[in-house]
C-alpha atoms as a PDB file:
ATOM      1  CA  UNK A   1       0.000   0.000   0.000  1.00  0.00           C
ATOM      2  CA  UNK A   2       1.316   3.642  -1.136  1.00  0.00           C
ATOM      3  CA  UNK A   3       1.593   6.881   1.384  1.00  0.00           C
ATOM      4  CA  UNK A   4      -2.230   7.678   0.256  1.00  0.00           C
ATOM      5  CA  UNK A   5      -3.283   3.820   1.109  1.00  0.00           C
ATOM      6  CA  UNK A   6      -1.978   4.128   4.456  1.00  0.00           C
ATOM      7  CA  UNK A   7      -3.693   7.488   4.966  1.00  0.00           C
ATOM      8  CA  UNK A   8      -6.812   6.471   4.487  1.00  0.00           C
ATOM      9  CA  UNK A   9      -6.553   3.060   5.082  1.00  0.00           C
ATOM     10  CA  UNK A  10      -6.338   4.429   8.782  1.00  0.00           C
ATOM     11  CA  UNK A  11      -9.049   6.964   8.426  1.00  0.00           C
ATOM     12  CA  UNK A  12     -11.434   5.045   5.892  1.00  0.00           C
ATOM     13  CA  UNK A  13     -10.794   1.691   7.213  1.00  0.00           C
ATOM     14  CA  UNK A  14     -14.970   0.730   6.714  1.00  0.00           C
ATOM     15  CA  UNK A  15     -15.277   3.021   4.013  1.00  0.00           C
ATOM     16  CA  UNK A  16     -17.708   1.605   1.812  1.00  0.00           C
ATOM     17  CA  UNK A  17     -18.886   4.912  -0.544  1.00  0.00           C
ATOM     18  CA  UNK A  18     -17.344   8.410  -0.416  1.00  0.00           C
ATOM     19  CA  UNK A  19     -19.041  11.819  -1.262  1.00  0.00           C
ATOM     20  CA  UNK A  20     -19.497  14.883   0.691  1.00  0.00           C
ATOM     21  CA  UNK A  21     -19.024  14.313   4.317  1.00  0.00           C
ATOM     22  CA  UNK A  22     -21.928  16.163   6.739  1.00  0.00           C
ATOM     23  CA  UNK A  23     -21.485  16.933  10.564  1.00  0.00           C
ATOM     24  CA  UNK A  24     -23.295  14.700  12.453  1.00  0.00           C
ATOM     25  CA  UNK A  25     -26.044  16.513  14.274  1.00  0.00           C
ATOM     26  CA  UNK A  26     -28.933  13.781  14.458  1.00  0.00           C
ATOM     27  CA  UNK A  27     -29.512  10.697  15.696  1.00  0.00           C
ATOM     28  CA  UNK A  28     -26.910   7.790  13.887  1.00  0.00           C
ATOM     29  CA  UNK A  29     -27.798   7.196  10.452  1.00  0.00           C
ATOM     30  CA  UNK A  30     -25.657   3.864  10.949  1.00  0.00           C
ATOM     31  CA  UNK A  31     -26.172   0.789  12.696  1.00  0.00           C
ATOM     32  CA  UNK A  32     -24.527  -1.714  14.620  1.00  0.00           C
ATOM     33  CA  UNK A  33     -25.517  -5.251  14.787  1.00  0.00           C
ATOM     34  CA  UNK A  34     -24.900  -7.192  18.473  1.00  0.00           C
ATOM     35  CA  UNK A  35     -22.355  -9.527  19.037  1.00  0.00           C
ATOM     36  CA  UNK A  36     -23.549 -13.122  16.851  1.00  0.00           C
ATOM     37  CA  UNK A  37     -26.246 -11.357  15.550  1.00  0.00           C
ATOM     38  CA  UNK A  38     -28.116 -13.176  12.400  1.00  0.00           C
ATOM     39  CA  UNK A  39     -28.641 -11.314   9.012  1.00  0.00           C
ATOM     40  CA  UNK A  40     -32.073 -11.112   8.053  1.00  0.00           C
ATOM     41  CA  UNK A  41     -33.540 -12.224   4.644  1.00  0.00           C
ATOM     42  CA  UNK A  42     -33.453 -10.394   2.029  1.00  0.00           C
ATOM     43  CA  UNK A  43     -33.104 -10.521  -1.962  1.00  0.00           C
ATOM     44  CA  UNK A  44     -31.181  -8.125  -4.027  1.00  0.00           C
ATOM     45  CA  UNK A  45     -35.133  -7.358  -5.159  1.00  0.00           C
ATOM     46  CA  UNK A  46     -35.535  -5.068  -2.867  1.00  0.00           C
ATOM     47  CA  UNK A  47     -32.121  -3.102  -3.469  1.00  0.00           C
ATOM     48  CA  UNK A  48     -33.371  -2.036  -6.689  1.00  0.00           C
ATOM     49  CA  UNK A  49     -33.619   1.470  -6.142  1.00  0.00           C
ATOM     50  CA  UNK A  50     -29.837   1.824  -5.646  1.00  0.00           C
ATOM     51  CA  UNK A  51     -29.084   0.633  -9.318  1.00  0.00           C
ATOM     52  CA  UNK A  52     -27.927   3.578 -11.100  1.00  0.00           C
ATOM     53  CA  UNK A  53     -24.671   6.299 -11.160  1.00  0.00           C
ATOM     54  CA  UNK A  54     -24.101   8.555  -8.966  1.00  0.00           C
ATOM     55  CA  UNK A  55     -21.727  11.618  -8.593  1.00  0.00           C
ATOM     56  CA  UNK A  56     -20.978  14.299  -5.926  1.00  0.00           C
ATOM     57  CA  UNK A  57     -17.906  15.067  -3.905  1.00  0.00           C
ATOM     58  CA  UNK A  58     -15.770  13.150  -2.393  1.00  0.00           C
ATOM     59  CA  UNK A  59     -12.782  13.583  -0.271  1.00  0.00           C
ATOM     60  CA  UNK A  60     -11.545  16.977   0.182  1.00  0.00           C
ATOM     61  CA  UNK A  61     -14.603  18.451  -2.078  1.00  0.00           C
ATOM     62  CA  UNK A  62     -12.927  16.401  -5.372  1.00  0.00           C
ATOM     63  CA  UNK A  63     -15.478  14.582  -7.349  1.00  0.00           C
ATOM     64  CA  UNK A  64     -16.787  11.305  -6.427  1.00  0.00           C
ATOM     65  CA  UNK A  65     -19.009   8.914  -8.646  1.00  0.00           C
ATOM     66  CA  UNK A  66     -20.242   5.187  -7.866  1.00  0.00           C
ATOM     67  CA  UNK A  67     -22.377   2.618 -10.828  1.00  0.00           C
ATOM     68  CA  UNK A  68     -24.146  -0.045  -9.853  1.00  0.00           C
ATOM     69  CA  UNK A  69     -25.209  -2.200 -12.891  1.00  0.00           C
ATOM     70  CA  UNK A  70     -28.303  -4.751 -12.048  1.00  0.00           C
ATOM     71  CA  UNK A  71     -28.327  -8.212 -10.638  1.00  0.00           C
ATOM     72  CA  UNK A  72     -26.959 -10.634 -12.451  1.00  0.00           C
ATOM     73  CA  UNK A  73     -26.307 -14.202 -10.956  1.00  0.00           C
ATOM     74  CA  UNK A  74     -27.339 -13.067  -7.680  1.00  0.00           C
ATOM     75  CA  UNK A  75     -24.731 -10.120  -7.748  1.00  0.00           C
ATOM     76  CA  UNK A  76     -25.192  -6.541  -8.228  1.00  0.00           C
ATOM     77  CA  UNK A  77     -21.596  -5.132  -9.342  1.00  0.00           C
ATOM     78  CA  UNK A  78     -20.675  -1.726  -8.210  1.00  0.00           C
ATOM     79  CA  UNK A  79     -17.695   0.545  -9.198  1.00  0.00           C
ATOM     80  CA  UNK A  80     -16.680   3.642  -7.050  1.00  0.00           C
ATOM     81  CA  UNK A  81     -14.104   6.264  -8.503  1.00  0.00           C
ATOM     82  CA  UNK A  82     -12.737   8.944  -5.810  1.00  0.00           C
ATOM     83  CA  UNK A  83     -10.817  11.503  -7.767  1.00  0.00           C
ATOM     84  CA  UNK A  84      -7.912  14.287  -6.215  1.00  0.00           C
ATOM     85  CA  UNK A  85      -8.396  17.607  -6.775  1.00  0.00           C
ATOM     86  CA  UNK A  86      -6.796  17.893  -9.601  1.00  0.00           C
ATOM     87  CA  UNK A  87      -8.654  15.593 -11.614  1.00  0.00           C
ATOM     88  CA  UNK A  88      -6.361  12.722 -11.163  1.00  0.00           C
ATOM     89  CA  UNK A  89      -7.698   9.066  -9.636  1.00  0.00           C
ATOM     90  CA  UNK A  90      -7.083   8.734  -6.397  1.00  0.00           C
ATOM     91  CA  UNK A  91      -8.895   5.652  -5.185  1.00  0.00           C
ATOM     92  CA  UNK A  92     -11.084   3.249  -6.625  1.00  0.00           C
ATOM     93  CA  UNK A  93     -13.531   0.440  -5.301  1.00  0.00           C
ATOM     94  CA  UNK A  94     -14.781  -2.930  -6.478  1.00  0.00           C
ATOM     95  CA  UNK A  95     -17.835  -3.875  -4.756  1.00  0.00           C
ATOM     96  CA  UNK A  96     -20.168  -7.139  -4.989  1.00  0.00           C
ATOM     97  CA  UNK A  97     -23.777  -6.559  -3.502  1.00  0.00           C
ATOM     98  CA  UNK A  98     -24.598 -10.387  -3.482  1.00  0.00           C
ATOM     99  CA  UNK A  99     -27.144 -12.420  -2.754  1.00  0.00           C
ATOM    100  CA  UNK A 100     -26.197 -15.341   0.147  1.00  0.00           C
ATOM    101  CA  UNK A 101     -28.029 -17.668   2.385  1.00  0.00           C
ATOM    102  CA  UNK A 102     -31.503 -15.984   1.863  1.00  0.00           C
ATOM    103  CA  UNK A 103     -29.637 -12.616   2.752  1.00  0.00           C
ATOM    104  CA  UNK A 104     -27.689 -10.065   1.170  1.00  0.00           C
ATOM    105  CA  UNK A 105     -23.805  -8.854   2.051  1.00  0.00           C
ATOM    106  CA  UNK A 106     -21.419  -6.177   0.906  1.00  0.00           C
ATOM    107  CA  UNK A 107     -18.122  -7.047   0.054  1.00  0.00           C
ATOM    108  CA  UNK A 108     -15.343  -5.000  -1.449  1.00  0.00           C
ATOM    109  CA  UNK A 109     -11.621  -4.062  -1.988  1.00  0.00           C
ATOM    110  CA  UNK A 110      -9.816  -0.656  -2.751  1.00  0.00           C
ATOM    111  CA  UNK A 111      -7.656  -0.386  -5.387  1.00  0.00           C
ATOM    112  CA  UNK A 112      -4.860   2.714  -5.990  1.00  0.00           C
ATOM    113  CA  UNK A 113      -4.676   4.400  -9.199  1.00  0.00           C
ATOM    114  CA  UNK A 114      -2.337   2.043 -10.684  1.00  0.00           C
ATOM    115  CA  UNK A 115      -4.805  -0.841  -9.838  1.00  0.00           C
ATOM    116  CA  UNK A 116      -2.619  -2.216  -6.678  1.00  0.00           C
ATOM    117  CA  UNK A 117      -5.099  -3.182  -4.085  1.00  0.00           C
ATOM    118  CA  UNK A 118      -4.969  -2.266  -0.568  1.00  0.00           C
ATOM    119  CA  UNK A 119      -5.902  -5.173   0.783  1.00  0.00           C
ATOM    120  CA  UNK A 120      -3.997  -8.288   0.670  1.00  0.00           C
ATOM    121  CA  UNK A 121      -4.545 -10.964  -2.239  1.00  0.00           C
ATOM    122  CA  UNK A 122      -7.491 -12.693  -0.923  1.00  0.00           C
ATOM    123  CA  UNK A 123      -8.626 -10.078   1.411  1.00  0.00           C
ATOM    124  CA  UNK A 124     -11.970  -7.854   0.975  1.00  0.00           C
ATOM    125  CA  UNK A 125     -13.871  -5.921   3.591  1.00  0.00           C
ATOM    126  CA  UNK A 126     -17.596  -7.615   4.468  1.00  0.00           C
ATOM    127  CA  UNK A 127     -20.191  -5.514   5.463  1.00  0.00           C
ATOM    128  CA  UNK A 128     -23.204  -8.389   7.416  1.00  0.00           C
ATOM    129  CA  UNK A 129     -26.615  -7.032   6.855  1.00  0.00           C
ATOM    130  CA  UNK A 130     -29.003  -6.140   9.635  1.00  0.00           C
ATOM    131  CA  UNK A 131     -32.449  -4.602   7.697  1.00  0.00           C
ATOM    132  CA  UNK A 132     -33.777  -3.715   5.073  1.00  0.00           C
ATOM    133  CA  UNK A 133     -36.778  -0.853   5.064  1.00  0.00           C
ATOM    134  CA  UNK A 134     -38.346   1.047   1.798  1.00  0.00           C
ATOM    135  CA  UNK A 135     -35.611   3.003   0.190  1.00  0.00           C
ATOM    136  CA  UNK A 136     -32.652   1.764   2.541  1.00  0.00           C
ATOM    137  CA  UNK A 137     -30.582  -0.877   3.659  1.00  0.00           C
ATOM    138  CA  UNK A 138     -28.432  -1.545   6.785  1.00  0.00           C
ATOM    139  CA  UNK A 139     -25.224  -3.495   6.932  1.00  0.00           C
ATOM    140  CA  UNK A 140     -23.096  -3.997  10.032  1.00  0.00           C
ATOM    141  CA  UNK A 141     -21.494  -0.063  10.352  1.00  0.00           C
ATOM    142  CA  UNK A 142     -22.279   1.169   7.137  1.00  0.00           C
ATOM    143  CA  UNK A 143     -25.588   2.427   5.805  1.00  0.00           C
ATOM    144  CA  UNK A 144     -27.436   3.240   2.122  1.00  0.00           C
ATOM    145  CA  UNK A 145     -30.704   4.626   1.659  1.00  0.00           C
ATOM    146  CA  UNK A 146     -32.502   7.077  -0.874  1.00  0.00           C
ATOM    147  CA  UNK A 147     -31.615  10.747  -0.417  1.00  0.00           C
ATOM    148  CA  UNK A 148     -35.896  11.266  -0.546  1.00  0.00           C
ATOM    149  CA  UNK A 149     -37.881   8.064  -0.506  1.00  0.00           C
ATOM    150  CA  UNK A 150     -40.783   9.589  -2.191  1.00  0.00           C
ATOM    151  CA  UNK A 151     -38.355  10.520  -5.344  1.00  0.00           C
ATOM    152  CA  UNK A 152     -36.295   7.112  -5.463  1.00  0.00           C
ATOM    153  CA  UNK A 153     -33.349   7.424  -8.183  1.00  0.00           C
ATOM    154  CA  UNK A 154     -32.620  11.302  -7.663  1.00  0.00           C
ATOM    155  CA  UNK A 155     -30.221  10.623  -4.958  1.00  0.00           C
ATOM    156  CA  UNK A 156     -27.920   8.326  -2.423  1.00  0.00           C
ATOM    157  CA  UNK A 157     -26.900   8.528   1.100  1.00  0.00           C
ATOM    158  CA  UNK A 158     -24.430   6.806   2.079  1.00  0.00           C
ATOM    159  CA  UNK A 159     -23.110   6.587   6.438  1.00  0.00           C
ATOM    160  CA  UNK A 160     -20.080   4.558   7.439  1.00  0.00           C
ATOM    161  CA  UNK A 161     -19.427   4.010  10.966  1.00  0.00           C
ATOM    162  CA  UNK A 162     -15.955   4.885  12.195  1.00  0.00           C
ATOM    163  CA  UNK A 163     -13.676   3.190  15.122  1.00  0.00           C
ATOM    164  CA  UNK A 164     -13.636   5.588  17.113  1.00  0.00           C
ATOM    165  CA  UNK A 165     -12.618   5.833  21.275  1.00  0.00           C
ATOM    166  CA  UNK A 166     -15.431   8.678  21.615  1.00  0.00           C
ATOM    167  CA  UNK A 167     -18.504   7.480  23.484  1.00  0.00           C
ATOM    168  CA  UNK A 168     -20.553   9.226  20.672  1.00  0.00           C
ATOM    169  CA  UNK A 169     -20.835   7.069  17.027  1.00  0.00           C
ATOM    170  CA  UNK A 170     -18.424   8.604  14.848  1.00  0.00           C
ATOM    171  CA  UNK A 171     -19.980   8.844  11.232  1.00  0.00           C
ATOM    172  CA  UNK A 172     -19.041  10.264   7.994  1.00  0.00           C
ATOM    173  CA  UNK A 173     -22.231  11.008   6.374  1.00  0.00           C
ATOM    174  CA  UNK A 174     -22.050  11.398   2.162  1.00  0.00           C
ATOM    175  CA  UNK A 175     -24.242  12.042  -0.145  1.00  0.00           C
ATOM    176  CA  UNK A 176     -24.842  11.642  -3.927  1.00  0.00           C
ATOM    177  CA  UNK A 177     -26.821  13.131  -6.644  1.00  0.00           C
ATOM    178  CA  UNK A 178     -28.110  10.804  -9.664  1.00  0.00           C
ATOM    179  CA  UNK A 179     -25.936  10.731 -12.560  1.00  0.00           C
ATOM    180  CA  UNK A 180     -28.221  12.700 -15.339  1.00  0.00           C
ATOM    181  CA  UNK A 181     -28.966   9.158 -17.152  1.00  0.00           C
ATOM    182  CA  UNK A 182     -29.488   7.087 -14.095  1.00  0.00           C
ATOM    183  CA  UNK A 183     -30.088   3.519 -15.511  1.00  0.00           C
ATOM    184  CA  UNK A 184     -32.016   2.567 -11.901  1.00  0.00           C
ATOM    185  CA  UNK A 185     -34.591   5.251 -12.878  1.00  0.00           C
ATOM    186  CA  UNK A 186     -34.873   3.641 -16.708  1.00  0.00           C
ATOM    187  CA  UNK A 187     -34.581   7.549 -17.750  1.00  0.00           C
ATOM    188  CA  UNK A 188     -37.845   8.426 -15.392  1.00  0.00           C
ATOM    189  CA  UNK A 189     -37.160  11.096 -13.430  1.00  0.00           C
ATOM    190  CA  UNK A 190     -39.699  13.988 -11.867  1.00  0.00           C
ATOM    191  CA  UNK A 191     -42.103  13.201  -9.242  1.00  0.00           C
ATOM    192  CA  UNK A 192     -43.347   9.876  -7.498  1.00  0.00           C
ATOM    193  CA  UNK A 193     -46.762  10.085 -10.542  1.00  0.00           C
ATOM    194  CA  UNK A 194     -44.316  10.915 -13.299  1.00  0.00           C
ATOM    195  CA  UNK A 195     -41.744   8.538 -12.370  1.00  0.00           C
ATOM    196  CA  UNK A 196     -44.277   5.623 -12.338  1.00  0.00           C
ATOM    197  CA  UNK A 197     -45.737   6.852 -15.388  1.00  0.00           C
ATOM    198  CA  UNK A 198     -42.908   6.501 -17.316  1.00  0.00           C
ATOM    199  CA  UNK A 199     -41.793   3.126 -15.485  1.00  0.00           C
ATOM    200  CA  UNK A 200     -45.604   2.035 -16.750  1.00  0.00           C
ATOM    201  CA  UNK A 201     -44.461   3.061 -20.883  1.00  0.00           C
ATOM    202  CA  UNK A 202     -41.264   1.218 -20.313  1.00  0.00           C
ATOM    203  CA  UNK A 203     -43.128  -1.875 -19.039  1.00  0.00           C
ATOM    204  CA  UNK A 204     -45.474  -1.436 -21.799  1.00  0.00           C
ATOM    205  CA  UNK A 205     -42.799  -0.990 -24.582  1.00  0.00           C
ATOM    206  CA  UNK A 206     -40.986  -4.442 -22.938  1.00  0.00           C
ATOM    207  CA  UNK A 207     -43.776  -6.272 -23.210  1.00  0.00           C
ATOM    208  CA  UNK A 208     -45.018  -5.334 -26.903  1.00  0.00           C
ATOM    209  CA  UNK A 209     -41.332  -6.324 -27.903  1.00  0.00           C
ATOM    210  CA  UNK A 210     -41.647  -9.843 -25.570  1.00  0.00           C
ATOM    211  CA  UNK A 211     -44.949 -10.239 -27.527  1.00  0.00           C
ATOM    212  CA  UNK A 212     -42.930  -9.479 -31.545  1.00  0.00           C
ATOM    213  CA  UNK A 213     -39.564 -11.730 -30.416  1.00  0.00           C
ATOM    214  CA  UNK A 214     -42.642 -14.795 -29.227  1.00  0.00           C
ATOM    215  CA  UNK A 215     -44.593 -14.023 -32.434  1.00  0.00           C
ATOM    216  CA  UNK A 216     -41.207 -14.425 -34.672  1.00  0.00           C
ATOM    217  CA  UNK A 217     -40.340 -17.491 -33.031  1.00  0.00           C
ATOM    218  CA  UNK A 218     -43.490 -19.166 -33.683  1.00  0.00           C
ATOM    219  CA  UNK A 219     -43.400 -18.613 -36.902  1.00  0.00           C
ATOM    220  CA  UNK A 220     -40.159 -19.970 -36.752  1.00  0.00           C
ATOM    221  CA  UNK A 221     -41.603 -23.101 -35.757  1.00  0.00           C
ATOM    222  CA  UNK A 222     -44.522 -23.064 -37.590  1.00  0.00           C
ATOM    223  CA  UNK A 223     -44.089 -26.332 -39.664  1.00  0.00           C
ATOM    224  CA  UNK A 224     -43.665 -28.306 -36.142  1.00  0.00           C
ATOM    225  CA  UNK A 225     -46.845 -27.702 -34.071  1.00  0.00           C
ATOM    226  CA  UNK A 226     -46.021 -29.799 -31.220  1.00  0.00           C
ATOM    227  CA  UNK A 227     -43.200 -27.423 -30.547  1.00  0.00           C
ATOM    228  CA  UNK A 228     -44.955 -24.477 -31.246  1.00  0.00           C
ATOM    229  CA  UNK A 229     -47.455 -25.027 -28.763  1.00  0.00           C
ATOM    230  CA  UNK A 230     -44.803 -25.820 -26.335  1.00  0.00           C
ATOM    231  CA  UNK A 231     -43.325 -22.440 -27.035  1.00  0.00           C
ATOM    232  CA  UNK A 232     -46.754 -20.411 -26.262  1.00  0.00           C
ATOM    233  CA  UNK A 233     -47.696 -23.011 -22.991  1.00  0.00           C
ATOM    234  CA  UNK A 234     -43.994 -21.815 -21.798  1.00  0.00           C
ATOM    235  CA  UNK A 235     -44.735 -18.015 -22.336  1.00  0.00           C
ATOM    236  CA  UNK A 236     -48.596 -18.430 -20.691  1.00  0.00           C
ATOM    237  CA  UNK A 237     -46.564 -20.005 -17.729  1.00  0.00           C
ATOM    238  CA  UNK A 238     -43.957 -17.105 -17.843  1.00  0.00           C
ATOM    239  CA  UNK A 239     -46.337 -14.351 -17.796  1.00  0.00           C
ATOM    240  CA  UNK A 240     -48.315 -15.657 -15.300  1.00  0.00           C
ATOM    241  CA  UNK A 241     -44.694 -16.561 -13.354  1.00  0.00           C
ATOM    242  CA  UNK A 242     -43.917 -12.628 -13.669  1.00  0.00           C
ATOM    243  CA  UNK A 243     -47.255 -11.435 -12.523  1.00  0.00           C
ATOM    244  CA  UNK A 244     -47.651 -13.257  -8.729  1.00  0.00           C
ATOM    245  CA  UNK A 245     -43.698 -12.691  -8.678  1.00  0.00           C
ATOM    246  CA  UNK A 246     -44.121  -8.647  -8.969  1.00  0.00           C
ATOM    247  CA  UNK A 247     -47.562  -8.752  -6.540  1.00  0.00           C
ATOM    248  CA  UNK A 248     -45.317 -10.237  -4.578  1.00  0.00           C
ATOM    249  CA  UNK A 249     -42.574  -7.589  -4.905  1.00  0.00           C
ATOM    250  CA  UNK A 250     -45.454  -5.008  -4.573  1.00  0.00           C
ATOM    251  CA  UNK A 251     -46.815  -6.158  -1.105  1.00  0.00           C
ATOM    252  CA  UNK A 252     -43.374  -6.465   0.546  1.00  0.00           C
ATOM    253  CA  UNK A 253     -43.121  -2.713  -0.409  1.00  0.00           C
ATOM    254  CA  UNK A 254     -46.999  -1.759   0.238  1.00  0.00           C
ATOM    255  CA  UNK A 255     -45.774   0.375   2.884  1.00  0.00           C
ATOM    256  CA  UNK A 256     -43.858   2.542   0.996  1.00  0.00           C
ATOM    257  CA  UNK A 257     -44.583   5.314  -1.420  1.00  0.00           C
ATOM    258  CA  UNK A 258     -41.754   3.361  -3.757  1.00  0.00           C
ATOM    259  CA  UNK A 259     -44.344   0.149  -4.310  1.00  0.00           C
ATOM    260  CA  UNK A 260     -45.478   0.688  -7.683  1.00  0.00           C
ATOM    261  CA  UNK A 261     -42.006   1.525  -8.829  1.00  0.00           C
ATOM    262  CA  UNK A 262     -40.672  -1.261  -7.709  1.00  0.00           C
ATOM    263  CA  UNK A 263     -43.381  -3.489  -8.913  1.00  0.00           C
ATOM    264  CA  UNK A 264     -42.823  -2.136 -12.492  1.00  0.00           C
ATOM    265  CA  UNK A 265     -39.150  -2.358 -12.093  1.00  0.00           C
ATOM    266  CA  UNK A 266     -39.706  -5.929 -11.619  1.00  0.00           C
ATOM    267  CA  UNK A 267     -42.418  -6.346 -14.991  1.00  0.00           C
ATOM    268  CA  UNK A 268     -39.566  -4.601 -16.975  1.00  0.00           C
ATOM    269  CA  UNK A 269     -36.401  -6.510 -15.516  1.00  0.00           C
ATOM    270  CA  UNK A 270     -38.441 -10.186 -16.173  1.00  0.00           C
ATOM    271  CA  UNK A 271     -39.860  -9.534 -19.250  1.00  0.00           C
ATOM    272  CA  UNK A 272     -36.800  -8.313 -20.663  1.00  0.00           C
ATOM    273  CA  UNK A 273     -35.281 -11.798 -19.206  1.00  0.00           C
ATOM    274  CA  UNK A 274     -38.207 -13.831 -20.863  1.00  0.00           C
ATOM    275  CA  UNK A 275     -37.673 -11.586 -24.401  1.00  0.00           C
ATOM    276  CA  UNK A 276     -33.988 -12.208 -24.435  1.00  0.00           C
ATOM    277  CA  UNK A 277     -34.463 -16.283 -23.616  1.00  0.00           C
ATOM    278  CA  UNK A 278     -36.996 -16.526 -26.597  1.00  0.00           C
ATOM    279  CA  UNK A 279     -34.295 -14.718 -29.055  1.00  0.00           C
ATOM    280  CA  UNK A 280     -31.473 -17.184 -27.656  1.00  0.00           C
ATOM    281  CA  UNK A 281     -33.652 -20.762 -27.824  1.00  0.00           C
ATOM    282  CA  UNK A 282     -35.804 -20.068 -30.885  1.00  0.00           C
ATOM    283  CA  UNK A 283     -34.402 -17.224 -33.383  1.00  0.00           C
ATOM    284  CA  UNK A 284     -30.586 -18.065 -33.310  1.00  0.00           C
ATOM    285  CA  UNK A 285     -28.635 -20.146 -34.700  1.00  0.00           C
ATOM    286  CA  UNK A 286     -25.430 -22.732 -33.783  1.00  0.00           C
ATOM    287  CA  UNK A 287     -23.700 -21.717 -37.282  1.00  0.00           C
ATOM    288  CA  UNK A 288     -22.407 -18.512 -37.890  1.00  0.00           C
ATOM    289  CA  UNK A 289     -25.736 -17.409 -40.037  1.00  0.00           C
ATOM    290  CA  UNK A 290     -27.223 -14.156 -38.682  1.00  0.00           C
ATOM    291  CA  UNK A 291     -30.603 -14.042 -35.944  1.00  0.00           C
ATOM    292  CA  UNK A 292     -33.756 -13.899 -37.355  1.00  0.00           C
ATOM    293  CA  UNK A 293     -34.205 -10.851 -34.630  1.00  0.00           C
ATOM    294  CA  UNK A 294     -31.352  -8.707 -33.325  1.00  0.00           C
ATOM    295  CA  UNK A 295     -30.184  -9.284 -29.704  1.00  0.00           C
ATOM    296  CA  UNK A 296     -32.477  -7.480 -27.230  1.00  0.00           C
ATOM    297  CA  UNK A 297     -30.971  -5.007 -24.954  1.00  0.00           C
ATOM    298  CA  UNK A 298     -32.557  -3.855 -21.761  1.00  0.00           C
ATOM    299  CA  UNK A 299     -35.829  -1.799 -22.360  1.00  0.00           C
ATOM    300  CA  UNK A 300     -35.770   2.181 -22.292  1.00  0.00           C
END
């Protein structure tokens, strides 16, 4: 580790995100589980909201920005850049958000600007989880939520807990602002209505293209009608498969002015899955010869 690695190695040694730090005047935005205590479950489901790039300031006011792209094999990958003042990288982060034992954790591991890592080889700093409410989530000592839960995607908190002798909690408080294409907001941004408004087109655009990819492959298929029927039992049991899985996302976030947002994040997310499963089993091929469809990329 360089001179700057063992600075803030010392002073950052749980930092997790970096942005602008606050004083702490409140009651801890942080906290800490007790000794053995057991994470509670949890899917990466209802982390949605934090998908997305941010930006702000870091440390010593220099800019800051953090990605995280959405799950994929149980993982949501996130990237944090912490620049110096003069525009040079300082710091970055790797970070897995994964999905373990019916819970989630946060793992990561700093890396200097010529990609040496901080921590040793095999070493990464873990980050337990001990709840997760509408709009946040709360690991052992470090904490992310939405800057306004009525407006999820237009900005991040993020609270680390710091070692610290004082009797007090010792907290660096940061915060973010959403990066102006945020892909956890699918390009919807405004108000709670407008938001899910525009999360309701995108849904309805993603299904319109599940229903063209499932028409193409039938016709695909149309001089074996065995299959074919096989093809449209599949997508009946698939839509109905989406629909009871996204009620379900919808009542664990009834509470919370974030429910139909979430609920429509989940239509687009699975029907986007189904769409891209019918163009890889039905309308390509094993040869080199072109699809019958192109590749579908994520709905905007």
């Amino acid at each position: 580790m360089n001179a700057i690695g063992h600075v803030l190695g010392a002073v950052f040694a749980a930092l997790a995100l970096a942005g602008t730090a606050a004083a702490q005047e409140s009651a801890p935005e942080t906290r800490i589980g007790e000794k053995g205590f057991e994470s509670r479950p949890a899917t990466l489901d209802q982390v949605d909201w934090l998908v997305g790039q941010w930006v702000g300031e870091g440390i010593q006011g220099a800019p800051a920005m953090e990605s995280w792209l959405p799950p994929s094999g149980g993982t949501m990958v996130g990237t944090f850049v912490q620049e110096t003042t003069d525009g040079a990288i300082m710091f970055t982060e790797h970070m897995y958000l994964m999905q373990e034992n019916g819970t989630l954790v946060l793992r990561l591991k700093h890396f200097n600007a010529d990609l040496t890592g901080w921590e040793e080889k095999d070493d990464m700093l873990t980050f337990r989880l001990i709840a997760v409410e509408p709009c946040a989530v709360f690991f052992n000592a470090l904490t992310l939520r939405c800057a306004d839960p009525e407006n999820p995607g237009s900005g991040l908190v993020a609270a680390v807990r710091m070692k610290s002798e004082k009797l007090e909690p010792q907290e660096l408080i940061f915060n973010f602002r959403a990066a102006e294409r945020s892909t956890g907001s699918y390009d919807c941004d405004g108000t709670t209505v407008a938001i899910n408004d525009c999360l309701g087109d995108v849904s309805d655009r993603a299904k319109l293209r599940q229903a063209r990819y499932l028409e193409a492959a039938l016709g695909s298929n149309d001089n074996d009608s065995a299959l074919a029927d096989q093809i449209r039992e599949s997508d009946i049991a698939f839509n109905l498969y989406r629909d009871r899985e996204c009620i379900a996302v919808y009542e664990a976030w009834k509470e919370g002015s974030i429910r139909n947002a979430m609920t429509l994040r989940c239509m687009i997310r699975l029907t986007d899955q189904r769409t891209h499963d019918i163009w890889r089993n039905w309308l390509t091929y094993q040869d080199s010869s072109a699809p019958i469809l192109p590749e579908p990329a994520p709905t905007r």
